[in-house]
PDB file of N, CA and C in Angstrom:
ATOM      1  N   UNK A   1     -18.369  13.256 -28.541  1.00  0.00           N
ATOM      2  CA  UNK A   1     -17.119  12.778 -27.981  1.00  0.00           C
ATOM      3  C   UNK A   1     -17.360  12.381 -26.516  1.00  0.00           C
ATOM      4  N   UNK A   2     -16.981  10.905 -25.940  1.00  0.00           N
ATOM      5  CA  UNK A   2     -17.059  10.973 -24.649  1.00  0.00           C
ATOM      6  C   UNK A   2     -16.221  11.675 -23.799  1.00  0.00           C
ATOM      7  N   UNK A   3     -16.609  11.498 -22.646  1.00  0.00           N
ATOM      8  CA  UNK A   3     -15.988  12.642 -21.337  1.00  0.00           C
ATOM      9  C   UNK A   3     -14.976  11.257 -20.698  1.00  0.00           C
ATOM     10  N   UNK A   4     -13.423  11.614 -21.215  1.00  0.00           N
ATOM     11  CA  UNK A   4     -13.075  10.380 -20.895  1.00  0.00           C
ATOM     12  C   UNK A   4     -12.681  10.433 -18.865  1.00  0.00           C
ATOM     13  N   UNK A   5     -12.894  11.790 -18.497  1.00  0.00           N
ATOM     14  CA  UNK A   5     -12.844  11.760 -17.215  1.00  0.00           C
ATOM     15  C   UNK A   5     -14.171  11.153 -16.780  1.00  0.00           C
ATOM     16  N   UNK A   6     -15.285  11.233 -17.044  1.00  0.00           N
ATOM     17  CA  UNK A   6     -16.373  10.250 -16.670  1.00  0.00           C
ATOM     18  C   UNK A   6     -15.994   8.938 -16.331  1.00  0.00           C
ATOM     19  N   UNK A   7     -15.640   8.536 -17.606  1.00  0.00           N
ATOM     20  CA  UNK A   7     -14.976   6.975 -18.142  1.00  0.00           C
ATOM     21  C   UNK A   7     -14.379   6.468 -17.073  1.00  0.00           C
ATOM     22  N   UNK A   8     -12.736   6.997 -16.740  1.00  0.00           N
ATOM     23  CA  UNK A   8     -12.062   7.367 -15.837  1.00  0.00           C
ATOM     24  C   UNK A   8     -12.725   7.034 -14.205  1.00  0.00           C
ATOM     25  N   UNK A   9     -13.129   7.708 -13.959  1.00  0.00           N
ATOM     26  CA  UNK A   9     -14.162   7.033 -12.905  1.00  0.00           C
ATOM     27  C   UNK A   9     -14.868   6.213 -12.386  1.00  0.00           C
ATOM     28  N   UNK A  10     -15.490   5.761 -13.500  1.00  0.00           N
ATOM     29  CA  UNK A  10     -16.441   4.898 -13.471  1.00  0.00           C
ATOM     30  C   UNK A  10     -15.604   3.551 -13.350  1.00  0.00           C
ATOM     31  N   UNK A  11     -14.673   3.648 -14.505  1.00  0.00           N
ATOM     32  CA  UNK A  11     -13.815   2.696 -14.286  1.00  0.00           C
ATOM     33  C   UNK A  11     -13.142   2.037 -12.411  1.00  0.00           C
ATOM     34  N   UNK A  12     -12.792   3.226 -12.622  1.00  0.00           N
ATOM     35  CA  UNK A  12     -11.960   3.588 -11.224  1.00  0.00           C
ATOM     36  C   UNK A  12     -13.164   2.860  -9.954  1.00  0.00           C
ATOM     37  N   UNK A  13     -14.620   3.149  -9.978  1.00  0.00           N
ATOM     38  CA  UNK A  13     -15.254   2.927  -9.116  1.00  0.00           C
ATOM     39  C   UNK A  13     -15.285   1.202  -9.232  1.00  0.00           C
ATOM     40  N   UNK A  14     -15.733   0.774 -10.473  1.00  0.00           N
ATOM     41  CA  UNK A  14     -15.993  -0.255 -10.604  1.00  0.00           C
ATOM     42  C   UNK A  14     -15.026  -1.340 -10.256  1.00  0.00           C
ATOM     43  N   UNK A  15     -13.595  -1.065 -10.601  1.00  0.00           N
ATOM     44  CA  UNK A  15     -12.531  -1.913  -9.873  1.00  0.00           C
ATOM     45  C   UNK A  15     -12.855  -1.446  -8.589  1.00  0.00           C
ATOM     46  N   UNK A  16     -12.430  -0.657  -7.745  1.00  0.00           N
ATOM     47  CA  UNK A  16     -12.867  -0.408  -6.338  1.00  0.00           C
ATOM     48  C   UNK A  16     -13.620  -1.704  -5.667  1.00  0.00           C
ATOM     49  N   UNK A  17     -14.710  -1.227  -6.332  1.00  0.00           N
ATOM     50  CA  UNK A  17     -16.153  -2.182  -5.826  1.00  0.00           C
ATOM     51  C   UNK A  17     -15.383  -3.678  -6.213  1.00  0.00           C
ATOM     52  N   UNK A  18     -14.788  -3.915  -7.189  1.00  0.00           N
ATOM     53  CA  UNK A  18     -14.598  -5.845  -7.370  1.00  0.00           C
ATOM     54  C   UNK A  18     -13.583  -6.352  -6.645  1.00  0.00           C
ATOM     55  N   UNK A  19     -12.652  -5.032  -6.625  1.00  0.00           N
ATOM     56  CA  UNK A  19     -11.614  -5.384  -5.597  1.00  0.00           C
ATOM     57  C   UNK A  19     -11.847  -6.099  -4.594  1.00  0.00           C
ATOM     58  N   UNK A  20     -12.598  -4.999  -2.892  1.00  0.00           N
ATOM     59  CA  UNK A  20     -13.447  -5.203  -2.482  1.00  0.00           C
ATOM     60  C   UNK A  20     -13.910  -6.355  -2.194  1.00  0.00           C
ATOM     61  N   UNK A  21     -15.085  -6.385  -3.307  1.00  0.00           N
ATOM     62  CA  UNK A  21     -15.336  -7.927  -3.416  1.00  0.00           C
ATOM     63  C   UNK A  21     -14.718  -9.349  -3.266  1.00  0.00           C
ATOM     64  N   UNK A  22     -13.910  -8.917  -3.798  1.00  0.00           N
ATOM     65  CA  UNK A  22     -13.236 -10.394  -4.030  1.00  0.00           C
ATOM     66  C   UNK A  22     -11.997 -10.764  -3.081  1.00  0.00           C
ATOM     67  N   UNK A  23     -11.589  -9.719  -2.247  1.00  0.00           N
ATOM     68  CA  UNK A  23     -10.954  -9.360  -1.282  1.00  0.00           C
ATOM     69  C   UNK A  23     -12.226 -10.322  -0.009  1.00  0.00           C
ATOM     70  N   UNK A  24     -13.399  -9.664   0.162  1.00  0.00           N
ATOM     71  CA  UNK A  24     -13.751 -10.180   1.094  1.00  0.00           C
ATOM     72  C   UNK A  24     -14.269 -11.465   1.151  1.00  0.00           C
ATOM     73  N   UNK A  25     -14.519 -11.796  -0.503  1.00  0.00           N
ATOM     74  CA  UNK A  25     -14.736 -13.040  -0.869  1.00  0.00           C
ATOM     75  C   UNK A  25     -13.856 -14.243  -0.225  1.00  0.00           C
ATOM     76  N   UNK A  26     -12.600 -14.032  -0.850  1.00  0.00           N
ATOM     77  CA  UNK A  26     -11.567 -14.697  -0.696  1.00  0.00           C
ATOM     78  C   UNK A  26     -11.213 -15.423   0.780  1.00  0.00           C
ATOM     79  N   UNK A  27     -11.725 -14.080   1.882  1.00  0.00           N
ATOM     80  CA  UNK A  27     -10.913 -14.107   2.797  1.00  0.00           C
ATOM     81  C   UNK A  27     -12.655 -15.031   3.748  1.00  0.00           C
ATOM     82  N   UNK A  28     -14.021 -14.948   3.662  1.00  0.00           N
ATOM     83  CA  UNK A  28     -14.439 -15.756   4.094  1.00  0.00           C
ATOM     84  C   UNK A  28     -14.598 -17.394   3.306  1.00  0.00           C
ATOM     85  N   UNK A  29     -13.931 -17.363   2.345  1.00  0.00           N
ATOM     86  CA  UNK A  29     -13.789 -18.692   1.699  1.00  0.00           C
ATOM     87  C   UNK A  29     -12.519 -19.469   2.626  1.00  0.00           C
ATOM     88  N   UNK A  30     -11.503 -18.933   2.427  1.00  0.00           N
ATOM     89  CA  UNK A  30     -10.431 -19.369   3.263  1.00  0.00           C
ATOM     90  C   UNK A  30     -10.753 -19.224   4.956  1.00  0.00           C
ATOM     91  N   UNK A  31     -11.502 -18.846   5.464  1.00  0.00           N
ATOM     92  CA  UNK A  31     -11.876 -18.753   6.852  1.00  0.00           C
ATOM     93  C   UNK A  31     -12.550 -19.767   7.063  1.00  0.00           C
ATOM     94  N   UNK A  32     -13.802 -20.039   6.201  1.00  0.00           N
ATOM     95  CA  UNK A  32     -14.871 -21.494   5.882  1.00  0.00           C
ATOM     96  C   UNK A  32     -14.021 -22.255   6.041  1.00  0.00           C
ATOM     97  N   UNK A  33     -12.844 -22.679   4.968  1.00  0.00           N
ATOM     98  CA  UNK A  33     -12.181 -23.514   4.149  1.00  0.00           C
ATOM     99  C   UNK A  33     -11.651 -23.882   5.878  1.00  0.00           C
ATOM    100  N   UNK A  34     -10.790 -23.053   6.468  1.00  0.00           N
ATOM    101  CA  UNK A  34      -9.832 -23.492   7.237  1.00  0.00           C
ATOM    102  C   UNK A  34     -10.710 -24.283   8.472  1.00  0.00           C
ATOM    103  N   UNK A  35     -11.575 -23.642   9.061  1.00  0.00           N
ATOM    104  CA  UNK A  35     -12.612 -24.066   9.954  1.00  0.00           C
ATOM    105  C   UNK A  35     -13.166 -25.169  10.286  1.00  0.00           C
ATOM    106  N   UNK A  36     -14.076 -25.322   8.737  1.00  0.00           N
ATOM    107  CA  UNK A  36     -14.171 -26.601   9.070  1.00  0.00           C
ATOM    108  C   UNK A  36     -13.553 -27.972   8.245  1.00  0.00           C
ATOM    109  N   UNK A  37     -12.425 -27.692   8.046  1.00  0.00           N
ATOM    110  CA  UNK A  37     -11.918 -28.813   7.224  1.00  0.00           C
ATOM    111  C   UNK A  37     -10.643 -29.700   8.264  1.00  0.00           C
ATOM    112  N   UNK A  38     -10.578 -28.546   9.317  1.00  0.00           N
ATOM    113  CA  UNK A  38      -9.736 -29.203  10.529  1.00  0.00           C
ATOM    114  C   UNK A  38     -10.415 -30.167  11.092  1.00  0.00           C
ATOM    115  N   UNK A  39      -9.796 -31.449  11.295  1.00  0.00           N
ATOM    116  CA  UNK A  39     -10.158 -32.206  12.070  1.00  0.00           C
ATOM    117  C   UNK A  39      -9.433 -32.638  12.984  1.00  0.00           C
ATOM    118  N   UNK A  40      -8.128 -32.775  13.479  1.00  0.00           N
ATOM    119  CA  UNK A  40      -7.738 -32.814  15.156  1.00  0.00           C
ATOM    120  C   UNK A  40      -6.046 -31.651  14.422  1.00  0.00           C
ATOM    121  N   UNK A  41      -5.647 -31.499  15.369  1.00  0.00           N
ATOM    122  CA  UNK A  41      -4.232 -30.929  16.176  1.00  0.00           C
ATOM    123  C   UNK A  41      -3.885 -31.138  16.981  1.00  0.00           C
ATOM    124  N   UNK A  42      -2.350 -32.088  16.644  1.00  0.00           N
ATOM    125  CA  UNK A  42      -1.444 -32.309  17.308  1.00  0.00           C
ATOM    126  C   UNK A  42      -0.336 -31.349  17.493  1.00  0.00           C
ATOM    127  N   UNK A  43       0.049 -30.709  18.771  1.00  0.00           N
ATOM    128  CA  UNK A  43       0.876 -30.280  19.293  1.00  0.00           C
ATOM    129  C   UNK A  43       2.392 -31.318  20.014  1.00  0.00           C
ATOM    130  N   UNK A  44       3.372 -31.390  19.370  1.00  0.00           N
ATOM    131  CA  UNK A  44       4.094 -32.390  19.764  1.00  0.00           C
ATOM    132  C   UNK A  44       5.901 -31.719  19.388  1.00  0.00           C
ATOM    133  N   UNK A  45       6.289 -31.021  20.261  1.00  0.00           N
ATOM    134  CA  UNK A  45       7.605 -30.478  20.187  1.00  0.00           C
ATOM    135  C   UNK A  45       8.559 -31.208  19.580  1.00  0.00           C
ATOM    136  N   UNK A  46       8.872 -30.480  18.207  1.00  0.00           N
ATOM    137  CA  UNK A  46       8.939 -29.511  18.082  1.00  0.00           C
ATOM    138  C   UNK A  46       7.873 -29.373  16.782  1.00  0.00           C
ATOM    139  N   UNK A  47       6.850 -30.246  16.430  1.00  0.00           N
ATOM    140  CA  UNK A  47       6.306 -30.397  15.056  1.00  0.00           C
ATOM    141  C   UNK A  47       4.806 -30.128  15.698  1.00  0.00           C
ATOM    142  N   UNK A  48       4.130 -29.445  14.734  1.00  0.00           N
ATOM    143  CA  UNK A  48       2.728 -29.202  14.906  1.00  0.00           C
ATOM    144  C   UNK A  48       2.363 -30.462  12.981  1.00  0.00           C
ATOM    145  N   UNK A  49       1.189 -30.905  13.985  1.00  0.00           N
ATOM    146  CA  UNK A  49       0.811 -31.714  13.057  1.00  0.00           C
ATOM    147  C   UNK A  49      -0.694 -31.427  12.910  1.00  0.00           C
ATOM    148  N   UNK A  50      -1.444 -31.117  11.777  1.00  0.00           N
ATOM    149  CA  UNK A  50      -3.188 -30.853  11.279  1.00  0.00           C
ATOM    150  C   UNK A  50      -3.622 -32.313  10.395  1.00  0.00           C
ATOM    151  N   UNK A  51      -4.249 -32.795  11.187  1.00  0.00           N
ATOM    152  CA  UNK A  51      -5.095 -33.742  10.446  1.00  0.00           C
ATOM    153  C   UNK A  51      -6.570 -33.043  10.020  1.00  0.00           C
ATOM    154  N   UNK A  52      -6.793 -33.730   8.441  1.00  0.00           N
ATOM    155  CA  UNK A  52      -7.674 -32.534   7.699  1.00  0.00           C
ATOM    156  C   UNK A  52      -8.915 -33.476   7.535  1.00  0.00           C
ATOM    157  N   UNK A  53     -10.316 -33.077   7.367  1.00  0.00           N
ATOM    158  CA  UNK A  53     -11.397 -33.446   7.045  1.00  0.00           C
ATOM    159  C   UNK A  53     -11.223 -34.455   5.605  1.00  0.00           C
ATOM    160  N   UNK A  54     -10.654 -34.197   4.678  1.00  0.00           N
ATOM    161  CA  UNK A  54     -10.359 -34.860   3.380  1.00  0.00           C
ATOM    162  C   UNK A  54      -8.953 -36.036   3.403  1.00  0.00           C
ATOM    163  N   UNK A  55      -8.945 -36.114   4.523  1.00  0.00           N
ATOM    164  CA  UNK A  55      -7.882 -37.075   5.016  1.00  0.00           C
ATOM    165  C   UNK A  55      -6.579 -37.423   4.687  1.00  0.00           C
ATOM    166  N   UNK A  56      -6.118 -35.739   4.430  1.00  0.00           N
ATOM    167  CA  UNK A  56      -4.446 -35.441   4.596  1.00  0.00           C
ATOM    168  C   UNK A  56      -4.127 -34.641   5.565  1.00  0.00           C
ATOM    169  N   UNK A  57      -2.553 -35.189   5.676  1.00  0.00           N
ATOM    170  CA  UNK A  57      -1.774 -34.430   7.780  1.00  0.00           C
ATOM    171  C   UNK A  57      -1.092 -33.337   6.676  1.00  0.00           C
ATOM    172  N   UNK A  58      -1.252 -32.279   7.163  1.00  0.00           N
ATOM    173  CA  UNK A  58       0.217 -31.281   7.353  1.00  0.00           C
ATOM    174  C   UNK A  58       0.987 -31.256   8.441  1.00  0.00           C
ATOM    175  N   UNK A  59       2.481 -31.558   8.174  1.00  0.00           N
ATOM    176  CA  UNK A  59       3.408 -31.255   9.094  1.00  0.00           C
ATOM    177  C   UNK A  59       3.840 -30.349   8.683  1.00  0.00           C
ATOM    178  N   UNK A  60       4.274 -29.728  10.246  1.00  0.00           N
ATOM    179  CA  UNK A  60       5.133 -28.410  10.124  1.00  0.00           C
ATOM    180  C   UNK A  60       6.241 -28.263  11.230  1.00  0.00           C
ATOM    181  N   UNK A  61       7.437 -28.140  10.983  1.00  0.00           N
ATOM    182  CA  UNK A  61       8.410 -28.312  12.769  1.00  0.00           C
ATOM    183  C   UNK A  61       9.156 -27.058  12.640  1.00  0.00           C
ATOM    184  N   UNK A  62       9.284 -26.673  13.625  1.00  0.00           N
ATOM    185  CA  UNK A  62      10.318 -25.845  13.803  1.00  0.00           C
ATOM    186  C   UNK A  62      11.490 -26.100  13.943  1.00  0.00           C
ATOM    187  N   UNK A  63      12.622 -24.824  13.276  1.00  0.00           N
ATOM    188  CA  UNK A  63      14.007 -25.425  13.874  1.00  0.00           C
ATOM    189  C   UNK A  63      14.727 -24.415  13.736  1.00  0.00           C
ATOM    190  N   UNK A  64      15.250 -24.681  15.225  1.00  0.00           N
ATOM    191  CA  UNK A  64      16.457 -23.257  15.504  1.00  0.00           C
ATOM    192  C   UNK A  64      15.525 -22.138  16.050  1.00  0.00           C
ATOM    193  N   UNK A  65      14.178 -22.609  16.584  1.00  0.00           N
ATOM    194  CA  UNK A  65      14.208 -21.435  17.540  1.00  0.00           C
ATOM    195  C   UNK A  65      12.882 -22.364  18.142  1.00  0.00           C
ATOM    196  N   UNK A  66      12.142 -21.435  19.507  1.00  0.00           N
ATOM    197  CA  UNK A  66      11.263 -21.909  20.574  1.00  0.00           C
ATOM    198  C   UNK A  66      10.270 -22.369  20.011  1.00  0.00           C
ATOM    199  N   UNK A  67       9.923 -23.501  20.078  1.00  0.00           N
ATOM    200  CA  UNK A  67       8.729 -23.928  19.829  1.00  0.00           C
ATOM    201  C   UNK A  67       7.045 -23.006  20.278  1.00  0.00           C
ATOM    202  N   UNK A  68       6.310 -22.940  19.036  1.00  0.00           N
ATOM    203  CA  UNK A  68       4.926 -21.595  18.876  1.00  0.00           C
ATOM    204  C   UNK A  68       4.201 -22.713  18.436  1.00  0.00           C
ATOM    205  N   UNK A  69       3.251 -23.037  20.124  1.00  0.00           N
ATOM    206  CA  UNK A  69       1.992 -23.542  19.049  1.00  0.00           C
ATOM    207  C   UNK A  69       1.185 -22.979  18.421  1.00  0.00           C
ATOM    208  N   UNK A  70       1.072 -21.461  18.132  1.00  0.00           N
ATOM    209  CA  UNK A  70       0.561 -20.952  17.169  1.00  0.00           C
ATOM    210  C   UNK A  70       1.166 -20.842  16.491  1.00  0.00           C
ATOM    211  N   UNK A  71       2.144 -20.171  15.939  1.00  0.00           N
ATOM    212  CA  UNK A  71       2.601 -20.219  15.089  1.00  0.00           C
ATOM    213  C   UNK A  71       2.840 -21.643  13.814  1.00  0.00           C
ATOM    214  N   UNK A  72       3.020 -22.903  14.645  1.00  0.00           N
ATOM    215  CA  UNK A  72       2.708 -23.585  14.066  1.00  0.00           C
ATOM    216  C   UNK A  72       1.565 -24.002  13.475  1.00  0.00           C
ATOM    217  N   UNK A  73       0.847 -23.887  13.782  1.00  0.00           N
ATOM    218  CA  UNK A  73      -1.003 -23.801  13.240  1.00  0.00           C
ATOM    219  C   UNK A  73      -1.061 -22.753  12.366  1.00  0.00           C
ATOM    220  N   UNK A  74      -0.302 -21.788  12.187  1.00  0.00           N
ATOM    221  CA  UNK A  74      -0.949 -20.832  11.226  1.00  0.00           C
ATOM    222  C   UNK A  74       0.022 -21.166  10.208  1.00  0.00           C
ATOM    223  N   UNK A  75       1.431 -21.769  10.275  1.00  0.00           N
ATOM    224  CA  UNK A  75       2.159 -22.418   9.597  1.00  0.00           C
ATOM    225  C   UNK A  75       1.742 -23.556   8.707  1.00  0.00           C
ATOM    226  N   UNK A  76       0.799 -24.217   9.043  1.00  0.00           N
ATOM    227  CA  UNK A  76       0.276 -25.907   8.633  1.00  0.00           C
ATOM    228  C   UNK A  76      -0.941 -25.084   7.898  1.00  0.00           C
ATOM    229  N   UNK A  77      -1.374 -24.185   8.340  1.00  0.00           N
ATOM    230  CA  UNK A  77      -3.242 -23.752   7.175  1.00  0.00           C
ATOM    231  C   UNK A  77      -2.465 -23.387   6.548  1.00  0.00           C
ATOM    232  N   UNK A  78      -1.093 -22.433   6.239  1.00  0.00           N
ATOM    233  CA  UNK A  78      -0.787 -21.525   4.947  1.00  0.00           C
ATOM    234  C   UNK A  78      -0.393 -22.605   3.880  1.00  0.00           C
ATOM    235  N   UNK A  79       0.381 -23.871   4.785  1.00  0.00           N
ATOM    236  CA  UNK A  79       0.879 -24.985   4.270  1.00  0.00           C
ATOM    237  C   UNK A  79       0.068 -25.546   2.953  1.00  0.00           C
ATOM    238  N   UNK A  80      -1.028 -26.188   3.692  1.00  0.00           N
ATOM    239  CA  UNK A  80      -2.306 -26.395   2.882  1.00  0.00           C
ATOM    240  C   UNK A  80      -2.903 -25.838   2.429  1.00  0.00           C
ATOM    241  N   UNK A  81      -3.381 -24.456   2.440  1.00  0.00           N
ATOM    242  CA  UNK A  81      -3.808 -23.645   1.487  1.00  0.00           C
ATOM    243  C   UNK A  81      -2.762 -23.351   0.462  1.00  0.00           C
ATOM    244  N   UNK A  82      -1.521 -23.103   0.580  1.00  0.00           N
ATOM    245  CA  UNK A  82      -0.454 -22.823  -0.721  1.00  0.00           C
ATOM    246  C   UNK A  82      -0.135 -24.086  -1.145  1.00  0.00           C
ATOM    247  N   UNK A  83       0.006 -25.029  -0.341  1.00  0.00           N
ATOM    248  CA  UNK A  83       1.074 -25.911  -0.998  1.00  0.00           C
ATOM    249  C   UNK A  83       2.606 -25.491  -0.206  1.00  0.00           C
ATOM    250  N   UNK A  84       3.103 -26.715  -0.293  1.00  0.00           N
ATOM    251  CA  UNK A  84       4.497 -26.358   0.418  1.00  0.00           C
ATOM    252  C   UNK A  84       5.404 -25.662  -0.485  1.00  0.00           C
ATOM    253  N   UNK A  85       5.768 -25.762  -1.144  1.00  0.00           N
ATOM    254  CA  UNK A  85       6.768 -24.746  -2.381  1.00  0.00           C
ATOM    255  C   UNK A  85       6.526 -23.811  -2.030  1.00  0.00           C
ATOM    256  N   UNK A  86       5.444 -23.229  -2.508  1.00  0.00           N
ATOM    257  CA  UNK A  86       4.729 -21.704  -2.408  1.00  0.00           C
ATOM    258  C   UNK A  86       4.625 -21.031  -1.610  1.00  0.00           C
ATOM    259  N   UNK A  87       4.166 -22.282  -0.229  1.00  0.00           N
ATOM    260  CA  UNK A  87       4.293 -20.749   0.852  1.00  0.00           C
ATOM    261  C   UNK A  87       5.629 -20.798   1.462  1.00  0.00           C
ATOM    262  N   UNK A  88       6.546 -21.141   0.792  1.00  0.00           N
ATOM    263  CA  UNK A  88       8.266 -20.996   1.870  1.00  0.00           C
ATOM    264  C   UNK A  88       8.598 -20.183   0.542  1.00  0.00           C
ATOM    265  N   UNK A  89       8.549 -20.072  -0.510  1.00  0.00           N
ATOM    266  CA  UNK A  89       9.236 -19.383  -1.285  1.00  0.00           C
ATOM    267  C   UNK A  89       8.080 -17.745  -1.077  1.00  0.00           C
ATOM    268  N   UNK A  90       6.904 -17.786  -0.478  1.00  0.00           N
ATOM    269  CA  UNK A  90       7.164 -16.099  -0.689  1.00  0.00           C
ATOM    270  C   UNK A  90       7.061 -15.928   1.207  1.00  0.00           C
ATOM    271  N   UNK A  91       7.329 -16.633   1.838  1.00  0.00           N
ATOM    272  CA  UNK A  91       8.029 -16.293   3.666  1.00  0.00           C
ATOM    273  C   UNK A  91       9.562 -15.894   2.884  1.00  0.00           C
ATOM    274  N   UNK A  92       9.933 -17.052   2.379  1.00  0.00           N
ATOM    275  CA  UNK A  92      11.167 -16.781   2.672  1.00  0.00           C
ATOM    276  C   UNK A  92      11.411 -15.102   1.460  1.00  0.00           C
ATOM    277  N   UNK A  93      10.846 -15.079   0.252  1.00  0.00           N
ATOM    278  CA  UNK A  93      10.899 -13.383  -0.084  1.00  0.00           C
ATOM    279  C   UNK A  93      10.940 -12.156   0.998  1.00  0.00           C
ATOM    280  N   UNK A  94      10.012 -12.275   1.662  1.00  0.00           N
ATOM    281  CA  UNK A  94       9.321 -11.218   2.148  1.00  0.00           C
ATOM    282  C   UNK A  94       9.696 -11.095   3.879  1.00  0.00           C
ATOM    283  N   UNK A  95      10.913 -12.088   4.300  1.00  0.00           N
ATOM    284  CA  UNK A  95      11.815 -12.158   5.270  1.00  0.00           C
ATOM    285  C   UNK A  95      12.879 -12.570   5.533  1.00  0.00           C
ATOM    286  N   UNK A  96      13.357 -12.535   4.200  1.00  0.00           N
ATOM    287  CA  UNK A  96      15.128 -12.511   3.866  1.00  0.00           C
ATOM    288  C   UNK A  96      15.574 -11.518   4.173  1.00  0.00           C
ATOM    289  N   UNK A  97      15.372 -10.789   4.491  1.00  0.00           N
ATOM    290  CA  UNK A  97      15.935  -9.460   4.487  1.00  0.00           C
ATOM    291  C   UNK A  97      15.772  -8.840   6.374  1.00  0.00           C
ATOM    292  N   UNK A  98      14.745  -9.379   7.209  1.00  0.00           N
ATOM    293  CA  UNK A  98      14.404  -9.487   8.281  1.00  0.00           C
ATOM    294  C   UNK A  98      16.014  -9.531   9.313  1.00  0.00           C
ATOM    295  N   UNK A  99      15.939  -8.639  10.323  1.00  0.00           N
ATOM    296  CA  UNK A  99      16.898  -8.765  11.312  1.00  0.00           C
ATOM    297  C   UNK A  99      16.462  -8.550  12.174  1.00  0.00           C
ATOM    298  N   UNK A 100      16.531  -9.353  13.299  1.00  0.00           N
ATOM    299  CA  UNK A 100      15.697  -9.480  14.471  1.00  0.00           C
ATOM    300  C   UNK A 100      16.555  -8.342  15.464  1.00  0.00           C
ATOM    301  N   UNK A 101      15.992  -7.615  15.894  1.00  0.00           N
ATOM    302  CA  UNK A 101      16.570  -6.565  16.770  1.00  0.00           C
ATOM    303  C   UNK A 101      16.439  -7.117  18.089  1.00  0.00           C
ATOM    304  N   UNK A 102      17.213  -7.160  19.565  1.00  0.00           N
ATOM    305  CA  UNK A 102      16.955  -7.273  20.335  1.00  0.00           C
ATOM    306  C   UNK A 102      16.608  -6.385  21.546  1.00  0.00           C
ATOM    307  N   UNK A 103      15.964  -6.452  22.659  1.00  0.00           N
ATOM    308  CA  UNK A 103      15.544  -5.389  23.343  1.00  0.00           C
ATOM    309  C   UNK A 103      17.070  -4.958  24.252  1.00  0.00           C
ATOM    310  N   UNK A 104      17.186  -3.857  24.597  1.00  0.00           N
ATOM    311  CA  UNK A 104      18.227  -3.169  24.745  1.00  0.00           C
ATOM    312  C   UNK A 104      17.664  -3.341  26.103  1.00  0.00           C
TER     313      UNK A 104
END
């Protein structure tokens, strides 16, 4: 009879380890990806604009609050890496619920 707590483990280790993996995989693919596939940035209030190595722009503008040229840049890679649908439908999940507190 096997020792299904062995099993159990092993299992357990082996996701661990691919997790892991593919976790860090992922994240220097998309680091590569973003790096060098930029080819200029435009900063132009209130729209951040990425012109890409494969020769498409992401726009991205703000509205209704201070213009972030970072924020816009990290706005335009999520852009292009998700797709526009995708990455406003899980911002907007995961900060619908968000209330900006102010400093007292």
């Amino acid at each position: 009879m096997y020792n299904l707590m062995k099993i159990d483990d092993a299992f357990k280790k082996a996701l661990n380890a691919y997790t892991r993996y593919d976790v860090m995989s992922t994240n220097k693919l998309c680091a590569a990806r973003c790096c060098n596939e930029i080819k200029k940035v435009v900063f132009h209030d209130p729209a951040t604009i990425v012109y890409w190595n494969d020769g498409t722009k992401t726009v991205v503008k703000s509205h209704g609050e201070r213009f972030d040229p970072e924020k816009g840049l990290a706005m335009a890679i999520v852009k292009y890496l998700g797709g526009d649908h995708y990455y406003k439908q899980i911002i907007k999940k995961w900060t619908s619920h968000f209330e900006e507190v102010e400093d007292a």
